[in-house]
N, C-alpha and C. Protein backbone atom coordinates (compact mmCIF):
# COMPACT_ATOMS: atom_id res chain seq x y z
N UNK A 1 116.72 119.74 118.21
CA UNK A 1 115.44 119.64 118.90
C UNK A 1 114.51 120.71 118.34
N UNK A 2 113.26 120.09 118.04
CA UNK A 2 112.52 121.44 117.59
C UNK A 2 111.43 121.89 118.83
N UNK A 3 111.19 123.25 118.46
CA UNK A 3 110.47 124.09 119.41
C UNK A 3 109.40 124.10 119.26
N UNK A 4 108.56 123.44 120.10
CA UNK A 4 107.43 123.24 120.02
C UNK A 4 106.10 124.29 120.82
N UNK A 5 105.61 125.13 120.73
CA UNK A 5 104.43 125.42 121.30
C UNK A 5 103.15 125.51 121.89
N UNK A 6 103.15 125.16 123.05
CA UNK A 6 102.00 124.46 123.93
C UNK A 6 101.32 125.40 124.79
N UNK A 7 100.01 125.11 124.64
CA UNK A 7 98.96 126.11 125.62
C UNK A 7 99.66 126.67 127.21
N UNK A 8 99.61 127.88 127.65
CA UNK A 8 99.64 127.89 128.95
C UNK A 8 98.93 127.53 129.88
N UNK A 9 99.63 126.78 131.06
CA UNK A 9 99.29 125.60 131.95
C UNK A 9 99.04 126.71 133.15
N UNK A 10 97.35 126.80 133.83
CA UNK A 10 97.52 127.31 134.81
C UNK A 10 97.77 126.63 136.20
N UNK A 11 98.09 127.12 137.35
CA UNK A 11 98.06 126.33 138.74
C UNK A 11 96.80 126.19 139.14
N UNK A 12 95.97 125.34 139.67
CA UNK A 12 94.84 124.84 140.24
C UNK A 12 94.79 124.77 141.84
N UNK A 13 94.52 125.20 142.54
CA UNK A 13 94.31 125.41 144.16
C UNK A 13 94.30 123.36 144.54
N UNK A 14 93.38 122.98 144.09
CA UNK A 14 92.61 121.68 144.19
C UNK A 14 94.30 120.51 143.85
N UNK A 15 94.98 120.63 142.61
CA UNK A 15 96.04 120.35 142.25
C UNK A 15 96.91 120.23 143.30
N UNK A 16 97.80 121.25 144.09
CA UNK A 16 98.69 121.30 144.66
C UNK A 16 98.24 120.46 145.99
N UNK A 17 96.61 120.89 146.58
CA UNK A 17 96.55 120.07 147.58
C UNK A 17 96.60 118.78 147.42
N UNK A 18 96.50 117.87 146.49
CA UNK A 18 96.93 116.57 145.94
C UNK A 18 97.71 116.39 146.12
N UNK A 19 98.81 116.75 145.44
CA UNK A 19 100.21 116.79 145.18
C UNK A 19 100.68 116.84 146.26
N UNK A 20 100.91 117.61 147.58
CA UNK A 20 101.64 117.70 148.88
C UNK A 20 101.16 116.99 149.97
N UNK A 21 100.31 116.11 149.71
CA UNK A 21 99.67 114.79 151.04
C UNK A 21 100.84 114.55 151.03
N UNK A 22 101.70 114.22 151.86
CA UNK A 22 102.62 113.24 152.36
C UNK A 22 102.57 111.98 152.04
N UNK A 23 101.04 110.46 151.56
CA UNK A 23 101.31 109.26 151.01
C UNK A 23 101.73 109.89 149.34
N UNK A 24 101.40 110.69 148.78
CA UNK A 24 101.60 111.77 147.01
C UNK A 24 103.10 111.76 147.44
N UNK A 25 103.43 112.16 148.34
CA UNK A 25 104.95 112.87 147.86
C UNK A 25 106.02 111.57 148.57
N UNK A 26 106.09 111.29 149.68
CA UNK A 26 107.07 110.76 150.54
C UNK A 26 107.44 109.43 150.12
N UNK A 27 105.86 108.64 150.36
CA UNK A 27 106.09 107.65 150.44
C UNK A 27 106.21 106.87 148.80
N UNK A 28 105.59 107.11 147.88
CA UNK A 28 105.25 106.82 146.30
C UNK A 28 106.75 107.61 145.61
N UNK A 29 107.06 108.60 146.28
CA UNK A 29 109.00 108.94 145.32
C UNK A 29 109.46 108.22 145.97
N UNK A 30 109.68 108.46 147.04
CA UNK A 30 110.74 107.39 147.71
C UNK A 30 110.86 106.10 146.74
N UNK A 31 109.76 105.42 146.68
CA UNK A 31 109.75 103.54 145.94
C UNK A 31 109.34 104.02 143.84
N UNK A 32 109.43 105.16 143.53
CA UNK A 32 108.50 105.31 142.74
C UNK A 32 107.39 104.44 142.49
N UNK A 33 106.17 104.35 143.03
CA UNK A 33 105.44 103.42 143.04
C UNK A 33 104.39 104.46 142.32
N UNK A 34 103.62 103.82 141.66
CA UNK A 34 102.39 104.60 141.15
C UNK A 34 100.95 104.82 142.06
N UNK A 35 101.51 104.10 143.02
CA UNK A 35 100.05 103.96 144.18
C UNK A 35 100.91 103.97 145.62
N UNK A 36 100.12 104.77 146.47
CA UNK A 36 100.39 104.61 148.11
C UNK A 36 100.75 103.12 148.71
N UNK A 37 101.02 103.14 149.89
CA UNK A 37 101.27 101.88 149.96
C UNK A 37 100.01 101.58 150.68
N UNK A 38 98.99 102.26 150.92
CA UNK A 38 97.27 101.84 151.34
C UNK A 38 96.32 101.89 149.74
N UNK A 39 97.16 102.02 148.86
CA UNK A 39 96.65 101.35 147.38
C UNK A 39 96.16 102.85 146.92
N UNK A 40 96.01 103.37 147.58
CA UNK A 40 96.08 104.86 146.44
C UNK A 40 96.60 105.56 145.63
N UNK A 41 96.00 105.94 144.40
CA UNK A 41 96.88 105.95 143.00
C UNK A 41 96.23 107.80 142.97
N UNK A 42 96.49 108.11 141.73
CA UNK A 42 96.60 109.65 141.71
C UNK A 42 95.32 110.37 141.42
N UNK A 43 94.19 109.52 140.85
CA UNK A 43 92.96 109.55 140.89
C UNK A 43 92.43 109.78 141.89
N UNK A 44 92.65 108.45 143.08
CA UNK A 44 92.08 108.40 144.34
C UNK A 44 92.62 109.93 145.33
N UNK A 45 93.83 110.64 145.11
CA UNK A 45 93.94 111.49 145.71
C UNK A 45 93.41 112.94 145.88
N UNK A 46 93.02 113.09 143.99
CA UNK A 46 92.54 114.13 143.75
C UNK A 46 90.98 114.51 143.72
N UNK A 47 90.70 113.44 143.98
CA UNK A 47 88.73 113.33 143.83
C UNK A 47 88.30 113.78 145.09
N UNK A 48 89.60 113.74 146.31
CA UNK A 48 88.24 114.38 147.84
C UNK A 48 88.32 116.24 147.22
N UNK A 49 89.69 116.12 146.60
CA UNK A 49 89.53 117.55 146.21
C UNK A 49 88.45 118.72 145.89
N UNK A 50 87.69 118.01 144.71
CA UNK A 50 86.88 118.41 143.85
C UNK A 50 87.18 118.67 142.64
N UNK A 51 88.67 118.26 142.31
CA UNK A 51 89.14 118.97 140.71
C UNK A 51 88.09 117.82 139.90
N UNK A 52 88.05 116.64 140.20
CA UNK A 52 87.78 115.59 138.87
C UNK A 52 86.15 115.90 138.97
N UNK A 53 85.86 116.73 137.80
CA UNK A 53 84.35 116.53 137.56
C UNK A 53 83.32 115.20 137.63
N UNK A 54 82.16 115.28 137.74
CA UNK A 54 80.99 114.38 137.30
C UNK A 54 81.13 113.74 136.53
N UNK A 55 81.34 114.48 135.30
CA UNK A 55 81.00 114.84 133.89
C UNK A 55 81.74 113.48 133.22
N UNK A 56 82.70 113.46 133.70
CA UNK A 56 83.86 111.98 133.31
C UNK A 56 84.62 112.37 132.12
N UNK A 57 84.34 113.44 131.56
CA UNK A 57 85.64 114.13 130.61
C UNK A 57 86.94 115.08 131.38
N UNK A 58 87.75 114.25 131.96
CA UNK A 58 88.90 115.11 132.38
C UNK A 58 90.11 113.77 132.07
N UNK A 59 91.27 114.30 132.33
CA UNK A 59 92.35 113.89 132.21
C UNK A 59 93.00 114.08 133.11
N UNK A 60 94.04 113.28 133.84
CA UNK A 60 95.06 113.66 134.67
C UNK A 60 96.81 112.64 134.48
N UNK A 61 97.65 113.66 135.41
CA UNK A 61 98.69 112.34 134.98
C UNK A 61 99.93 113.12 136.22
N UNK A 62 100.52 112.63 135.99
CA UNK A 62 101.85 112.90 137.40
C UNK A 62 103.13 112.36 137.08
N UNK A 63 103.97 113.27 137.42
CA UNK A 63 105.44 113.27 137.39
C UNK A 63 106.01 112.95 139.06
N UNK A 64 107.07 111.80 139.11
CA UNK A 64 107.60 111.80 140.66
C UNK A 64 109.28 112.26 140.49
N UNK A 65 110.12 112.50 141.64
CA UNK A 65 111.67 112.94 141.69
C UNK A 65 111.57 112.68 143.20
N UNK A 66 112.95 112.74 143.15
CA UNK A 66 113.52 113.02 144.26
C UNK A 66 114.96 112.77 144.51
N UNK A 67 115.73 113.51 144.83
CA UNK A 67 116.99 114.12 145.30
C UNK A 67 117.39 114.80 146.67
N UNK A 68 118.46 114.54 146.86
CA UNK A 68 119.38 115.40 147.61
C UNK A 68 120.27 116.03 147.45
N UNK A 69 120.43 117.10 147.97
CA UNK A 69 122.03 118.83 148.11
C UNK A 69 121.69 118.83 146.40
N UNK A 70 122.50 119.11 145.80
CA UNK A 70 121.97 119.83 144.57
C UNK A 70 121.81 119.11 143.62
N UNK A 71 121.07 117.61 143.59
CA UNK A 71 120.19 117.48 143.00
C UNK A 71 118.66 117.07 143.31
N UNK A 72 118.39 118.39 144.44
CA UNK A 72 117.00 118.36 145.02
C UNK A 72 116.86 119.72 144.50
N UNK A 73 117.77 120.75 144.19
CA UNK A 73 116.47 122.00 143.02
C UNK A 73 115.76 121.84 142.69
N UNK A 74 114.80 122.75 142.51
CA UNK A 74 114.05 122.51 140.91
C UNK A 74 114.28 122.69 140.10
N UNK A 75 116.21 123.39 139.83
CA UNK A 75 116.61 123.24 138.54
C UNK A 75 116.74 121.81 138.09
N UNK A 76 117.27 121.03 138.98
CA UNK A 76 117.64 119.92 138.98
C UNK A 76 116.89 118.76 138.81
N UNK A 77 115.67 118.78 139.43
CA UNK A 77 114.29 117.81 139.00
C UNK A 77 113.99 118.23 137.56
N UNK A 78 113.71 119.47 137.13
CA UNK A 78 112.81 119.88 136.24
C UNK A 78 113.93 119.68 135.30
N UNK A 79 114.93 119.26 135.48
CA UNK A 79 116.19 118.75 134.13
C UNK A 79 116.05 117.47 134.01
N UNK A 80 115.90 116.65 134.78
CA UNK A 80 115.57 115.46 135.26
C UNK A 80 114.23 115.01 134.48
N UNK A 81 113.26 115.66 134.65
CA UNK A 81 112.56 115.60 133.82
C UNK A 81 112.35 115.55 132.44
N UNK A 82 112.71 116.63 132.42
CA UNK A 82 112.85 116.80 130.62
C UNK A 82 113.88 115.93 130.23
N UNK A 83 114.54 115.11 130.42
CA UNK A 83 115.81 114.21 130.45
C UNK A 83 114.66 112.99 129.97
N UNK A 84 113.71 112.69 130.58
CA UNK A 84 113.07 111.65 130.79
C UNK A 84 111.56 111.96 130.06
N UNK A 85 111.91 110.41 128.77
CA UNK A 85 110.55 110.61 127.48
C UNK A 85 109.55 110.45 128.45
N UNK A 86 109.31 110.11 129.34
CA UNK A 86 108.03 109.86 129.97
C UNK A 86 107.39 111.27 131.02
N UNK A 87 108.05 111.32 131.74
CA UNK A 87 108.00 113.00 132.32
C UNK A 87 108.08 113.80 131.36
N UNK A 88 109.10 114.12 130.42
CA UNK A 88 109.04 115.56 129.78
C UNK A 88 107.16 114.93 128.77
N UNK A 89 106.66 113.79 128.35
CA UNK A 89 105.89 113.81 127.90
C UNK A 89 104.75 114.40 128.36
N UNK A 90 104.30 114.19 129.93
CA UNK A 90 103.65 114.83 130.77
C UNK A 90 103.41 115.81 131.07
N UNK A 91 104.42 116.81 130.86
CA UNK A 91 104.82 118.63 130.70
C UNK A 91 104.35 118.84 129.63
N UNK A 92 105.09 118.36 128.66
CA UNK A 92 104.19 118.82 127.06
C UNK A 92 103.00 118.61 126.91
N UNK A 93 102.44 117.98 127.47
CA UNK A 93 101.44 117.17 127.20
C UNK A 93 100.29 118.09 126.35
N UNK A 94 99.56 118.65 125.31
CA UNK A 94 98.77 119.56 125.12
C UNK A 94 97.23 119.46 126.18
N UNK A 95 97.17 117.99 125.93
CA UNK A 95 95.96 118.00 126.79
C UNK A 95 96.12 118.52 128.27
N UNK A 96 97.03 118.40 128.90
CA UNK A 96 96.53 119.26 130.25
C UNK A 96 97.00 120.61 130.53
N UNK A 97 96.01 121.11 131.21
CA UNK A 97 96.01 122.57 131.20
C UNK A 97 96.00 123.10 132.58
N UNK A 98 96.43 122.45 133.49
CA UNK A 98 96.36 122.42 135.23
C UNK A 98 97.18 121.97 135.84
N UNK A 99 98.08 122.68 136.64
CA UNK A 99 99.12 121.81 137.13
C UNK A 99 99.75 121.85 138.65
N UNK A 100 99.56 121.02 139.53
CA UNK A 100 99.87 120.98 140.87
C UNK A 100 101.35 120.33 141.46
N UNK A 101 101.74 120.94 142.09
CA UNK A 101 103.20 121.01 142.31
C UNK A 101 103.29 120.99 144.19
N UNK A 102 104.11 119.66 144.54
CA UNK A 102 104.18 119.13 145.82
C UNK A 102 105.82 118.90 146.04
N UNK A 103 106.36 119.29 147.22
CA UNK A 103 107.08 118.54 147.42
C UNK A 103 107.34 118.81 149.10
N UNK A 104 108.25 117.46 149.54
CA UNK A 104 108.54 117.09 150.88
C UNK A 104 109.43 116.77 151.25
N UNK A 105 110.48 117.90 152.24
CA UNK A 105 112.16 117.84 152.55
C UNK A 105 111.83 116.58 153.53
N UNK A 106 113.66 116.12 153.60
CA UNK A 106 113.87 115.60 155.41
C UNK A 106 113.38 113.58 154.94
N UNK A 107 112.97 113.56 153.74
CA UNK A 107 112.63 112.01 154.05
C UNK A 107 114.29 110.94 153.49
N UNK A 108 113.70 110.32 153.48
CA UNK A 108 115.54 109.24 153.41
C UNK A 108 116.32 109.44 152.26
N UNK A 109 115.53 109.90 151.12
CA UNK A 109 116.27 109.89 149.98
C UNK A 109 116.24 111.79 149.99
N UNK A 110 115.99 112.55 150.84
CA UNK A 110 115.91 113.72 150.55
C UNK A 110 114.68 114.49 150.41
N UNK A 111 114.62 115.43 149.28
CA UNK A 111 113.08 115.85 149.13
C UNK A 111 112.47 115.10 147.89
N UNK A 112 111.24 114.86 148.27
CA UNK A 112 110.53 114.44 147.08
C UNK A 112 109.69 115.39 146.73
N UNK A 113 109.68 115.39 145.24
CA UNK A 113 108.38 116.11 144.75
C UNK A 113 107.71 115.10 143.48
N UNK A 114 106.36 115.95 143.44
CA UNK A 114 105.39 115.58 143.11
C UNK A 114 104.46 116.46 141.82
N UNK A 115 104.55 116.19 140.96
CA UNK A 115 103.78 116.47 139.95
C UNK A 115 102.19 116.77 139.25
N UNK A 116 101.54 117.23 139.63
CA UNK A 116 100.20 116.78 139.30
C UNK A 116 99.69 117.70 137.43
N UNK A 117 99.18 116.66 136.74
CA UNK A 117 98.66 117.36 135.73
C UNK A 117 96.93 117.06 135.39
N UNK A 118 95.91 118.15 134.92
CA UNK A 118 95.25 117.63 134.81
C UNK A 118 94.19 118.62 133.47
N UNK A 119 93.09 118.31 133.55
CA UNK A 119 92.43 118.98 132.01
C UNK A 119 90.57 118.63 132.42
């Protein structure tokens, strides 16, 4: 595997509150669904925020998990991830530079978390 070098990703205030709504985390890991089950997708969550500018040059994108007993870490997701071309693509990603981080114990499959990336 080669070692690749990518910008540092800061945390975004606006990000995480996305990321930890309860339809973001519970209900969309649970089914991995890409949208709520009231049709909200990851766009629609982050715009009451204020992260997604006017301007219409930004980017965003999202990682879902979820586990139980020890494979609900975050050693254990974030292996999970990188395990997976589509998630670890999302981490690497150069273009985003923002990153919001959700998750929610106690639901049927355990805790879910939630990913948010954005630029």
């Amino acid at each position: 595997m080669k070692n690749v070098l990518i910008p540092m990703i800061a945390l975004v205030a606006a990000l995480p509150l996305a990321a930890a709504t309860p339809p973001a985390v519970g209900e969309k890991a649970r089914d991995f669904q890409l949208a709520t089950p009231d049709g909200k997708n990851v766009v629609d969550r982050i715009q009451p925020t204020g992260y997604i500018p006017n301007s219409g040059d930004w980017v965003v994108g999202e990682n879902l998990a979820w586990g139980s007993g020890a494979l609900s870490t975050p050693q254990a997701i974030v292996n999970g991830w990188m395990n997976s071309p589509g998630h670890r693509a999302n981490i690497l990603k150069p273009a985003f530079t923002h990153i919001g981080i959700g998750l929610a114990g106690g639901g049927r499959m355990g805790t879910y978390w939630t990913q948010l990336f954005g630029a």
